[in-house]
PDB file of N, CA and C in Angstrom:
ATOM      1  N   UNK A   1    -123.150  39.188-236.109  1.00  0.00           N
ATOM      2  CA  UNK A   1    -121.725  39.086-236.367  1.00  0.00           C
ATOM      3  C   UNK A   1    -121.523  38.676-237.826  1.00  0.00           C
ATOM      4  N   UNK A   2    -120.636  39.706-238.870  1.00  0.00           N
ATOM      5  CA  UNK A   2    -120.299  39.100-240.030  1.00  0.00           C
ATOM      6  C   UNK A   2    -119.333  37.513-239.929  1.00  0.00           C
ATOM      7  N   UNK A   3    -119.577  37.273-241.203  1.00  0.00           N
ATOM      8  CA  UNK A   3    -118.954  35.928-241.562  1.00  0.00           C
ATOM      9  C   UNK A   3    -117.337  36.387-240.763  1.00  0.00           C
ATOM     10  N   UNK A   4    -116.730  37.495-241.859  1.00  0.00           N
ATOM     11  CA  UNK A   4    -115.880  37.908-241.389  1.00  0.00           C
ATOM     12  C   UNK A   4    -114.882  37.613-239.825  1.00  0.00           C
ATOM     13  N   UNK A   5    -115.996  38.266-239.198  1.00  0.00           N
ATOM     14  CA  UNK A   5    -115.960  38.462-237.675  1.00  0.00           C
ATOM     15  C   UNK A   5    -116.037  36.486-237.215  1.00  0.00           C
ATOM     16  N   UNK A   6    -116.897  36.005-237.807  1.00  0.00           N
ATOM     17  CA  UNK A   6    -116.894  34.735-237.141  1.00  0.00           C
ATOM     18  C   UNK A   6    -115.213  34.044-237.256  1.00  0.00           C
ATOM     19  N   UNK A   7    -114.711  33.683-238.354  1.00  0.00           N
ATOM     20  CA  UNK A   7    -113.854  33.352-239.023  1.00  0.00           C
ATOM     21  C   UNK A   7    -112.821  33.802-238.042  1.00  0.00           C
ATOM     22  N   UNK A   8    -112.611  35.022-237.602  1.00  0.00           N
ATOM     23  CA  UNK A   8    -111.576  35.839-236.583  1.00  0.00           C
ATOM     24  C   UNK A   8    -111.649  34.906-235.432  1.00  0.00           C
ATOM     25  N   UNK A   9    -112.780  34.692-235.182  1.00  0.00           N
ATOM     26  CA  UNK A   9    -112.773  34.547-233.663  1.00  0.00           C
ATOM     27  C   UNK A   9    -112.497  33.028-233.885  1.00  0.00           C
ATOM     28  N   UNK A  10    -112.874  32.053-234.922  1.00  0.00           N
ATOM     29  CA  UNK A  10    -112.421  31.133-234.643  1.00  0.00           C
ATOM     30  C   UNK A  10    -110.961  30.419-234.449  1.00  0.00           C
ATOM     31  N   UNK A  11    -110.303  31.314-235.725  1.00  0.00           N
ATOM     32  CA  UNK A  11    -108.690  31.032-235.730  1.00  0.00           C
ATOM     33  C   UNK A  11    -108.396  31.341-234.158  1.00  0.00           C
ATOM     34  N   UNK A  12    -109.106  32.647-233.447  1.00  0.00           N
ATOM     35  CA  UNK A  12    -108.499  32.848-232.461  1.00  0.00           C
ATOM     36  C   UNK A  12    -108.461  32.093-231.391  1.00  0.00           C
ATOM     37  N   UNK A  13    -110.017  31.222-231.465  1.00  0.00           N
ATOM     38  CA  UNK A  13    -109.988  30.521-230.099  1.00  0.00           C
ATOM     39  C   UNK A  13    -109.501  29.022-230.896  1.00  0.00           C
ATOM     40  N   UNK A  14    -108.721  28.952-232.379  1.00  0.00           N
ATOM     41  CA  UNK A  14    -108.262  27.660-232.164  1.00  0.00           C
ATOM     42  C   UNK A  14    -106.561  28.065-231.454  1.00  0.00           C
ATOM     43  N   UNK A  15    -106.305  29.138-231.801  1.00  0.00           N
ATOM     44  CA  UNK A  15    -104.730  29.675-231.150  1.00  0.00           C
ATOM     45  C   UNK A  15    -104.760  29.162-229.956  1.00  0.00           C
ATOM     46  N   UNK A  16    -106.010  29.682-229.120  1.00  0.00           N
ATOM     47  CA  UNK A  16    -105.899  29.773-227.512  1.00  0.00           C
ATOM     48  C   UNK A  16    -105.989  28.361-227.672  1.00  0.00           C
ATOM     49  N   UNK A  17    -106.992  27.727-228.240  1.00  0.00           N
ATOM     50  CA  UNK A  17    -106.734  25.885-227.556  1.00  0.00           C
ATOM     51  C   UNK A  17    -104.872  25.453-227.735  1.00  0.00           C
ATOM     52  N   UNK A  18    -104.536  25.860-228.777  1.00  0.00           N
ATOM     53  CA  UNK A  18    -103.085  25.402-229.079  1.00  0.00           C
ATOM     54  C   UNK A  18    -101.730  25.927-228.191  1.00  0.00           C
ATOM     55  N   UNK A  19    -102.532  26.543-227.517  1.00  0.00           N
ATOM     56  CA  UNK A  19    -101.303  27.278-226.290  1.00  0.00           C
ATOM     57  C   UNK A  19    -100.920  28.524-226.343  1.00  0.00           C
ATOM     58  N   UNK A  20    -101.561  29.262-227.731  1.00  0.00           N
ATOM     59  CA  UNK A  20    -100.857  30.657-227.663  1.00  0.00           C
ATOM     60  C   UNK A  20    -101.810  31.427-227.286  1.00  0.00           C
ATOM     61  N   UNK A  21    -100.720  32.811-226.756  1.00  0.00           N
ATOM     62  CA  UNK A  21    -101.297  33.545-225.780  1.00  0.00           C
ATOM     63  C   UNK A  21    -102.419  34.687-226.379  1.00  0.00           C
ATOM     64  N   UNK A  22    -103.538  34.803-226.139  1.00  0.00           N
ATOM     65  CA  UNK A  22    -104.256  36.071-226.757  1.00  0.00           C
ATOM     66  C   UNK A  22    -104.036  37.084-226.055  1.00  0.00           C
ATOM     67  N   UNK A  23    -103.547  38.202-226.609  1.00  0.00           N
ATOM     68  CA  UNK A  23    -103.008  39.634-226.109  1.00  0.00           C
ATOM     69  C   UNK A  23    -103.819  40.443-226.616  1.00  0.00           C
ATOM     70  N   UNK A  24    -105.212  40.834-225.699  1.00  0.00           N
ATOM     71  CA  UNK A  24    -105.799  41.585-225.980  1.00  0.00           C
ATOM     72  C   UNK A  24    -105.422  43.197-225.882  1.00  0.00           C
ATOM     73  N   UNK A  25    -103.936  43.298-225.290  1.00  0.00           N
ATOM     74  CA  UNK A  25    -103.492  44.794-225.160  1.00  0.00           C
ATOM     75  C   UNK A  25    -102.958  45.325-226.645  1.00  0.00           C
ATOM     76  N   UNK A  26    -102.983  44.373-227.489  1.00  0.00           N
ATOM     77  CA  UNK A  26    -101.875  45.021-228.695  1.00  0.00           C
ATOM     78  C   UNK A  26    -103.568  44.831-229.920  1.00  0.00           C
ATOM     79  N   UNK A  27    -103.492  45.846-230.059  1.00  0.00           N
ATOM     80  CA  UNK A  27    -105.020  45.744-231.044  1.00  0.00           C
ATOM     81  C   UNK A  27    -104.893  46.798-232.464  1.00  0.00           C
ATOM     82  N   UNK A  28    -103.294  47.758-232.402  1.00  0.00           N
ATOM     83  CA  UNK A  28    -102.894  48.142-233.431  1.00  0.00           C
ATOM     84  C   UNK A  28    -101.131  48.300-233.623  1.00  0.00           C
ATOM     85  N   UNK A  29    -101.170  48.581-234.809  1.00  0.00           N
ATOM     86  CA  UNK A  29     -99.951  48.608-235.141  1.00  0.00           C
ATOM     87  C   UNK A  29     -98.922  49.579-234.223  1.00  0.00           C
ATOM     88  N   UNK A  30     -99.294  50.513-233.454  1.00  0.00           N
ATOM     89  CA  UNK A  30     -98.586  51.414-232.222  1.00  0.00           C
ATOM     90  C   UNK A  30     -98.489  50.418-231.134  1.00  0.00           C
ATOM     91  N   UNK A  31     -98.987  49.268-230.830  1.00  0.00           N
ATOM     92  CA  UNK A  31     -99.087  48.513-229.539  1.00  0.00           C
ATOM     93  C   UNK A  31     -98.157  47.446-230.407  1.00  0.00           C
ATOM     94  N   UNK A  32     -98.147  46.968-231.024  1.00  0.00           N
ATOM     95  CA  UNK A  32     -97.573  45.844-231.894  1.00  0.00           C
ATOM     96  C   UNK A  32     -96.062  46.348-232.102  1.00  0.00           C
ATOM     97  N   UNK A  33     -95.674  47.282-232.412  1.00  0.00           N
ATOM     98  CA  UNK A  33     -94.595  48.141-232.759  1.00  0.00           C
ATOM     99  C   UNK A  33     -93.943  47.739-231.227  1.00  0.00           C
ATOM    100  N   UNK A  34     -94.465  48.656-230.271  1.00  0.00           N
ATOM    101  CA  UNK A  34     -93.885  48.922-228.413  1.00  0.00           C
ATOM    102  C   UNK A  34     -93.884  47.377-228.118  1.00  0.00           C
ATOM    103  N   UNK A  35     -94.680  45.994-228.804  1.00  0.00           N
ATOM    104  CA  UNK A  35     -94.795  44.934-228.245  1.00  0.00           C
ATOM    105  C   UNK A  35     -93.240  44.161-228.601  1.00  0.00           C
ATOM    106  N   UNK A  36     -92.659  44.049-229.847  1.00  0.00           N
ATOM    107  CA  UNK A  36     -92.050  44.018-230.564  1.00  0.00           C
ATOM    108  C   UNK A  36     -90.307  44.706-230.007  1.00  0.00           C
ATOM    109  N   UNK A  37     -90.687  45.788-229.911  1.00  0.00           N
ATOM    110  CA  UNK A  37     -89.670  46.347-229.514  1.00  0.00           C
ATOM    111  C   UNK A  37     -89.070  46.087-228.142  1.00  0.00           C
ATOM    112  N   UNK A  38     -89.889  45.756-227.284  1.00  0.00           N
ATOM    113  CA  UNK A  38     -89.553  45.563-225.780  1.00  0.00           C
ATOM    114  C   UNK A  38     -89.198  44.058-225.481  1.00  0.00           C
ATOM    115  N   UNK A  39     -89.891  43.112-226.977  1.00  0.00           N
ATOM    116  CA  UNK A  39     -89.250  41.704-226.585  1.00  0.00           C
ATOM    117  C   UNK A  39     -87.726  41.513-227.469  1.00  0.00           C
ATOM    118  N   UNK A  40     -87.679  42.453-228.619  1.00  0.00           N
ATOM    119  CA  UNK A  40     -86.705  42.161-229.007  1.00  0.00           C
ATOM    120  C   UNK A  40     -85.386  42.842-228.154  1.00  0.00           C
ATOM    121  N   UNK A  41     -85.825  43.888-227.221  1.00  0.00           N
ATOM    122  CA  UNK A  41     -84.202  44.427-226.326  1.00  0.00           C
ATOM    123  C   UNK A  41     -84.455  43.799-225.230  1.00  0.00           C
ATOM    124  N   UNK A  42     -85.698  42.946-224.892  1.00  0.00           N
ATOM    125  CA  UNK A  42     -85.460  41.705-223.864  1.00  0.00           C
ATOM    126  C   UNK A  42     -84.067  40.576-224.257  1.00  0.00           C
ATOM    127  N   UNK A  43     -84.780  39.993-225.629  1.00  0.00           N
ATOM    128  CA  UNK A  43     -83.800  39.087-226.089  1.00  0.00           C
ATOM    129  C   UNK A  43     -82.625  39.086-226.457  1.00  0.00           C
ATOM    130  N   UNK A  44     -81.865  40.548-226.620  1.00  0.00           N
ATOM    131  CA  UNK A  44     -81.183  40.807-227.151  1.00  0.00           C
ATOM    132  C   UNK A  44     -80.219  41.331-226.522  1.00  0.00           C
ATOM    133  N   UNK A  45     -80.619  41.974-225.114  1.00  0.00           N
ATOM    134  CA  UNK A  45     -80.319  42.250-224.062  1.00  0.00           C
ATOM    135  C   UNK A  45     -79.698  44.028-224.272  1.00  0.00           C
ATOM    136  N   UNK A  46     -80.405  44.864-224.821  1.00  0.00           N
ATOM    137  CA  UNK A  46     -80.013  46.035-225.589  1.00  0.00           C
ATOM    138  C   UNK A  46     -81.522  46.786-225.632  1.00  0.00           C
ATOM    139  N   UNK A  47     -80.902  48.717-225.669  1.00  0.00           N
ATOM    140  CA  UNK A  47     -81.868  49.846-225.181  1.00  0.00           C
ATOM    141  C   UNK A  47     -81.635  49.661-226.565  1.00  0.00           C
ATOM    142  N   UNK A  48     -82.541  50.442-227.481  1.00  0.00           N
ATOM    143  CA  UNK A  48     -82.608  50.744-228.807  1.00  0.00           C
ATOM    144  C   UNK A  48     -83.229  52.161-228.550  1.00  0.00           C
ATOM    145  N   UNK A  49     -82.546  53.194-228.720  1.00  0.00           N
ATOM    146  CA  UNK A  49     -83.535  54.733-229.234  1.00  0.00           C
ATOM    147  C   UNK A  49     -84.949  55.020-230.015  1.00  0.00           C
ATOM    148  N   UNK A  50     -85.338  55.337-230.060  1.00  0.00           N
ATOM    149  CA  UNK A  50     -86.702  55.216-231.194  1.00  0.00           C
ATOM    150  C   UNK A  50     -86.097  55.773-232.530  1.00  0.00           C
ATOM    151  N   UNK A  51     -84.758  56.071-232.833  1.00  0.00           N
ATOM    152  CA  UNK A  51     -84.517  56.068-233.788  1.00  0.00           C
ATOM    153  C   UNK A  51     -84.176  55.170-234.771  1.00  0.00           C
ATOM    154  N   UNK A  52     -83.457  54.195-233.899  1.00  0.00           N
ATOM    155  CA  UNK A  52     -82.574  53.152-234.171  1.00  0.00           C
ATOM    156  C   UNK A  52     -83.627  52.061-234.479  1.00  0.00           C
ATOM    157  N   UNK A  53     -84.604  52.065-233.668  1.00  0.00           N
ATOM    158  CA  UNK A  53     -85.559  50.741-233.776  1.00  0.00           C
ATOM    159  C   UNK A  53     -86.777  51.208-235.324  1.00  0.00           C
ATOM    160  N   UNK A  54     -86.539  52.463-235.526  1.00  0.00           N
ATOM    161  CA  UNK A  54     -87.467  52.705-236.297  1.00  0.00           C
ATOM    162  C   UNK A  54     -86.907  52.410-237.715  1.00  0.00           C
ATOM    163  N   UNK A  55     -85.126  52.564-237.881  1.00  0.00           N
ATOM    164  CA  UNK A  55     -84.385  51.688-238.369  1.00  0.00           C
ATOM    165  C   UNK A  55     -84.371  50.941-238.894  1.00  0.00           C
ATOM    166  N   UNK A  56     -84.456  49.829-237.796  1.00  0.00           N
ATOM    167  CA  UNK A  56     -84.161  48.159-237.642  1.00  0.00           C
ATOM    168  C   UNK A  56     -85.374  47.762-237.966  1.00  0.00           C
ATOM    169  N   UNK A  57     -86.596  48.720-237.573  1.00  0.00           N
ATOM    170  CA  UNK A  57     -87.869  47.804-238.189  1.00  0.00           C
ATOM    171  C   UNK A  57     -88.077  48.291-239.825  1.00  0.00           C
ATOM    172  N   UNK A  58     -87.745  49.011-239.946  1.00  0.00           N
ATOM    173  CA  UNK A  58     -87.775  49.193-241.671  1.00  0.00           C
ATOM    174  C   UNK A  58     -86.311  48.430-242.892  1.00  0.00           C
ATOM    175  N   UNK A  59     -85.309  47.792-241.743  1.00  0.00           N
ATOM    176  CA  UNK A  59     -84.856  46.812-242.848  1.00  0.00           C
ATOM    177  C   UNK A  59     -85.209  45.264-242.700  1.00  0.00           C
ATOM    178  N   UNK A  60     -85.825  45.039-241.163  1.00  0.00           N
ATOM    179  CA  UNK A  60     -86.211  43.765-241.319  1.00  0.00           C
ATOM    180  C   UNK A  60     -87.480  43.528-242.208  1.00  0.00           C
ATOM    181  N   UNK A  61     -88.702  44.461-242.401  1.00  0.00           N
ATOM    182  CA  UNK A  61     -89.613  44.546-242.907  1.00  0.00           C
ATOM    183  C   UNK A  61     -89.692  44.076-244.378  1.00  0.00           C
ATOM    184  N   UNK A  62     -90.003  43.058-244.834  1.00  0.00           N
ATOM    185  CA  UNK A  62     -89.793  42.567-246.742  1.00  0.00           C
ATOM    186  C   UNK A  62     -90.903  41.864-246.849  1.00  0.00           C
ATOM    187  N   UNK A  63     -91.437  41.832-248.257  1.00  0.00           N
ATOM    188  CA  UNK A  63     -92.491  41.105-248.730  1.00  0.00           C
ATOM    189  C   UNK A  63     -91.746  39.832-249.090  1.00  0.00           C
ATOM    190  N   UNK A  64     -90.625  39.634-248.552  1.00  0.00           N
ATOM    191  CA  UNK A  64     -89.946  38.321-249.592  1.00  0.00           C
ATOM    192  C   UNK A  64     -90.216  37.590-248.520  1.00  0.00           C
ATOM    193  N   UNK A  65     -91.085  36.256-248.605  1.00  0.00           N
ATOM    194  CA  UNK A  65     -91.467  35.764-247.604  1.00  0.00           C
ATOM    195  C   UNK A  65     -89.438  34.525-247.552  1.00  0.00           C
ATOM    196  N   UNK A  66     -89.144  34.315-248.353  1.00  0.00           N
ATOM    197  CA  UNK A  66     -87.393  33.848-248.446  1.00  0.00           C
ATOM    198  C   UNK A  66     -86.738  34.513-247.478  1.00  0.00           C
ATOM    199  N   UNK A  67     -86.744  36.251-248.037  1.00  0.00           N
ATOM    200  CA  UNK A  67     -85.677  36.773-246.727  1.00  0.00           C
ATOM    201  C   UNK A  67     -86.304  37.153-245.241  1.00  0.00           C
ATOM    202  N   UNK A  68     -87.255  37.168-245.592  1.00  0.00           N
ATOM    203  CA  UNK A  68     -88.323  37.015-244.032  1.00  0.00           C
ATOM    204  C   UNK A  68     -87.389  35.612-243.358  1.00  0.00           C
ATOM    205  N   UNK A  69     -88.043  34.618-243.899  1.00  0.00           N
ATOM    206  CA  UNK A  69     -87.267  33.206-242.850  1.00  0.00           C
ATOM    207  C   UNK A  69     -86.240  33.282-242.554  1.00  0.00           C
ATOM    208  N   UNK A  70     -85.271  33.780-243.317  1.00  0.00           N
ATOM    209  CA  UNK A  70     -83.727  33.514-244.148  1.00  0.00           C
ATOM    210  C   UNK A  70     -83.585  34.227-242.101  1.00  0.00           C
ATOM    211  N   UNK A  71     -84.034  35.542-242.167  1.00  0.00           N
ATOM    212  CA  UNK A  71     -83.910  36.639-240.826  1.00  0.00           C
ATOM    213  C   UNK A  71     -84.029  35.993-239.699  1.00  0.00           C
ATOM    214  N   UNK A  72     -85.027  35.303-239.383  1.00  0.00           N
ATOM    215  CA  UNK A  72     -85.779  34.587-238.509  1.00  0.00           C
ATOM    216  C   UNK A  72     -84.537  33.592-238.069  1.00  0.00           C
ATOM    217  N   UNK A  73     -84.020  32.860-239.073  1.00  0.00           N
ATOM    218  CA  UNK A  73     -82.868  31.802-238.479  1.00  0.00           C
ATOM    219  C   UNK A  73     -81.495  32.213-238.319  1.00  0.00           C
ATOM    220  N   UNK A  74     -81.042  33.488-238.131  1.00  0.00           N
ATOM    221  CA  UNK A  74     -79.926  33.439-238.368  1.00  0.00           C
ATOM    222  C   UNK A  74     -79.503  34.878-237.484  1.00  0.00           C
ATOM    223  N   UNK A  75     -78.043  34.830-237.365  1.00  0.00           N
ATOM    224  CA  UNK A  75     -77.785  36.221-236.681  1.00  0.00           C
ATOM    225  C   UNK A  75     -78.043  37.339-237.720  1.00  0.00           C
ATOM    226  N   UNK A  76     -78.020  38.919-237.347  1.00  0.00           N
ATOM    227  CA  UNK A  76     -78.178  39.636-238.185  1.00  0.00           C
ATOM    228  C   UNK A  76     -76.848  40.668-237.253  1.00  0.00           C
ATOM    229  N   UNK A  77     -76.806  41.965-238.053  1.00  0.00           N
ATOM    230  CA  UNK A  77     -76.072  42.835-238.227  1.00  0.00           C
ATOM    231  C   UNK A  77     -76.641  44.130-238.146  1.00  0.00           C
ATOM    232  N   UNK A  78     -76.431  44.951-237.454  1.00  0.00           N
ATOM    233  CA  UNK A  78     -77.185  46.205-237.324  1.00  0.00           C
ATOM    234  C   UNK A  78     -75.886  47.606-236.926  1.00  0.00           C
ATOM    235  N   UNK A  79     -76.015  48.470-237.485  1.00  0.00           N
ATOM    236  CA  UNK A  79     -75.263  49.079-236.910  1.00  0.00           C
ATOM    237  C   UNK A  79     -75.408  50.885-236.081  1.00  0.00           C
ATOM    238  N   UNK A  80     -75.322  50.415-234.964  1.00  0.00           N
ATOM    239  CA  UNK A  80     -75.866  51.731-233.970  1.00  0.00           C
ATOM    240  C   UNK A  80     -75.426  53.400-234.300  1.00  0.00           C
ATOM    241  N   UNK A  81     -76.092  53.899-233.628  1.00  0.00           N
ATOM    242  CA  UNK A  81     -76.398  55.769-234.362  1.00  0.00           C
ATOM    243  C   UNK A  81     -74.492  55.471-233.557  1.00  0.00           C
ATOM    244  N   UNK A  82     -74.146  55.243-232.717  1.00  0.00           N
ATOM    245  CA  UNK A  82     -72.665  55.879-231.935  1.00  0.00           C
ATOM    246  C   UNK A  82     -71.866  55.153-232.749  1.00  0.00           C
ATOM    247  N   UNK A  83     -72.183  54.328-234.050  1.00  0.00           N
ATOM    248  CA  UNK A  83     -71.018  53.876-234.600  1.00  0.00           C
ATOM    249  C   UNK A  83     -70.814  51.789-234.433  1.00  0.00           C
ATOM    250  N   UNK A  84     -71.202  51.756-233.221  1.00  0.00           N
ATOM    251  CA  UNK A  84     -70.872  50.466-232.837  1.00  0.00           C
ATOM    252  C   UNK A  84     -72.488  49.352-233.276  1.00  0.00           C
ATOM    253  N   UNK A  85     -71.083  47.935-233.689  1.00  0.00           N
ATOM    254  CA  UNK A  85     -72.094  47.135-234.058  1.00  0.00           C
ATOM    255  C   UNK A  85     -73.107  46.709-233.301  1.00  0.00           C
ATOM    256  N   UNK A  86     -74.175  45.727-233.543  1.00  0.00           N
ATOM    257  CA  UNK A  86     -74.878  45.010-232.671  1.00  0.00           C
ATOM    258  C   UNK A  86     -75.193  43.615-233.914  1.00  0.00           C
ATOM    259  N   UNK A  87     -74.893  43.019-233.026  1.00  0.00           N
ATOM    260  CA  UNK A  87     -75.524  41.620-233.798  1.00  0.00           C
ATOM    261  C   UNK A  87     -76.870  40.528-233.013  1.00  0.00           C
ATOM    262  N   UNK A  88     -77.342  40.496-233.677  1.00  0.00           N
ATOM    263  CA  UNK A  88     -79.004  40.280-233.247  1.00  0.00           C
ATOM    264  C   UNK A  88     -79.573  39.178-233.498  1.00  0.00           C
ATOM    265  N   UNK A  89     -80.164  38.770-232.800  1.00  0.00           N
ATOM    266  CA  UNK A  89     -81.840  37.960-233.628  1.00  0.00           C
ATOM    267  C   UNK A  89     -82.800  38.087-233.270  1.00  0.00           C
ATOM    268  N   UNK A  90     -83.629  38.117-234.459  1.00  0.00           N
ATOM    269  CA  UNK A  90     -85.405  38.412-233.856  1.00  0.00           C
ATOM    270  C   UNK A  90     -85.908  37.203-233.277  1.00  0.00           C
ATOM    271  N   UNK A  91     -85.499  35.665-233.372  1.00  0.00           N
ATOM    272  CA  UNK A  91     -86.371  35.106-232.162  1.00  0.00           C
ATOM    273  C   UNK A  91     -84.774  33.912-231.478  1.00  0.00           C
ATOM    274  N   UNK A  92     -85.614  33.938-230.295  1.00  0.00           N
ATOM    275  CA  UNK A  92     -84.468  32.927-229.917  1.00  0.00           C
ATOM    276  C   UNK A  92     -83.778  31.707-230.404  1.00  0.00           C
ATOM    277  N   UNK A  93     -83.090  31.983-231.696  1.00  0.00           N
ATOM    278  CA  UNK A  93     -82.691  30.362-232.253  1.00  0.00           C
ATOM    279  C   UNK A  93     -81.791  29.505-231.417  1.00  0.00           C
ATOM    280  N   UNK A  94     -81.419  29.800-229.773  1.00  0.00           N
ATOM    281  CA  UNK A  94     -80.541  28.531-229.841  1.00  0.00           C
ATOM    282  C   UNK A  94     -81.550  28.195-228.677  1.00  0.00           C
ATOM    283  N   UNK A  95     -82.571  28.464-227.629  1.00  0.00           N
ATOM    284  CA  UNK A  95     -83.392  27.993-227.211  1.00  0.00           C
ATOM    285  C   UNK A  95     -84.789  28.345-227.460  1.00  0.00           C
ATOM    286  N   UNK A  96     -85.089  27.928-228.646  1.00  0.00           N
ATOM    287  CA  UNK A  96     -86.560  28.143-229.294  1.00  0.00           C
ATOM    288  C   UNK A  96     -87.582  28.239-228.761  1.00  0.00           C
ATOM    289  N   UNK A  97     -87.678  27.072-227.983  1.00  0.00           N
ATOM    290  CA  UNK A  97     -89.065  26.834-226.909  1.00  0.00           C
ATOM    291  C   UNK A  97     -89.491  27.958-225.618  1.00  0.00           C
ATOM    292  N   UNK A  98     -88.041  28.728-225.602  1.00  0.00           N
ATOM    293  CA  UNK A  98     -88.620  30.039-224.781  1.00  0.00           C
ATOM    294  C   UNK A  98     -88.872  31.310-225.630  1.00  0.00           C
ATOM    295  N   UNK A  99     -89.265  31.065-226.785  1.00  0.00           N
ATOM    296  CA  UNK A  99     -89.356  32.231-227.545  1.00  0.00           C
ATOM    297  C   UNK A  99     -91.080  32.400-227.010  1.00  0.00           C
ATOM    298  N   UNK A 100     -91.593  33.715-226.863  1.00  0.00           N
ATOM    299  CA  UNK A 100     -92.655  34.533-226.593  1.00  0.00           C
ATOM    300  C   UNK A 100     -92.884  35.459-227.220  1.00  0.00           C
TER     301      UNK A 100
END
């Protein structure tokens, strides 16, 4: 096993001691994408098209690690292919502790 490889596995099994979940089903960016997408119209309580989400993931997406957080805490604004708004958040800010 490279160094590399060691290093992986350790962050990973310090995650698992710390409570988070290892999801061995999402192992690329196509599983990560569908993972993503199905918790955010969980939380949000909304179907998104694969157009719309393909969208929404290319304006939340920024190297600005500022407007990254800025997203994270706050409602956002999106507006659907039929015209109508949606207002959103990517994780649960008013009960945090059930965010998954």
């Amino acid at each position: 096993m490279s160094k590399e490889n060691q290093i992986e596995n350790d962050l990973v099994q310090k995650l698992i001691e710390l409570k988070y979940t290892y999801r061995k089903d999402i192992r690329d960016r196509i599983s990560l994408e569908k993972n993503f997408k199905e918790k955010f119209e969980s939380l949000n309580k909304v179907s998104l098209s694969n157009s719309e989400f393909a969208r929404l993931r290319d304006e939340i997406i920024t190297p600005d690690v500022f407007a990254a957080s800025k997203l994270l805490r706050q409602k956002n604004y999106f507006l659907r292919e039929d015209g109508t708004p949606l207002h959103y958040t990517l994780v649960n800010i008013k009960d945090w502790c059930k965010n998954d």
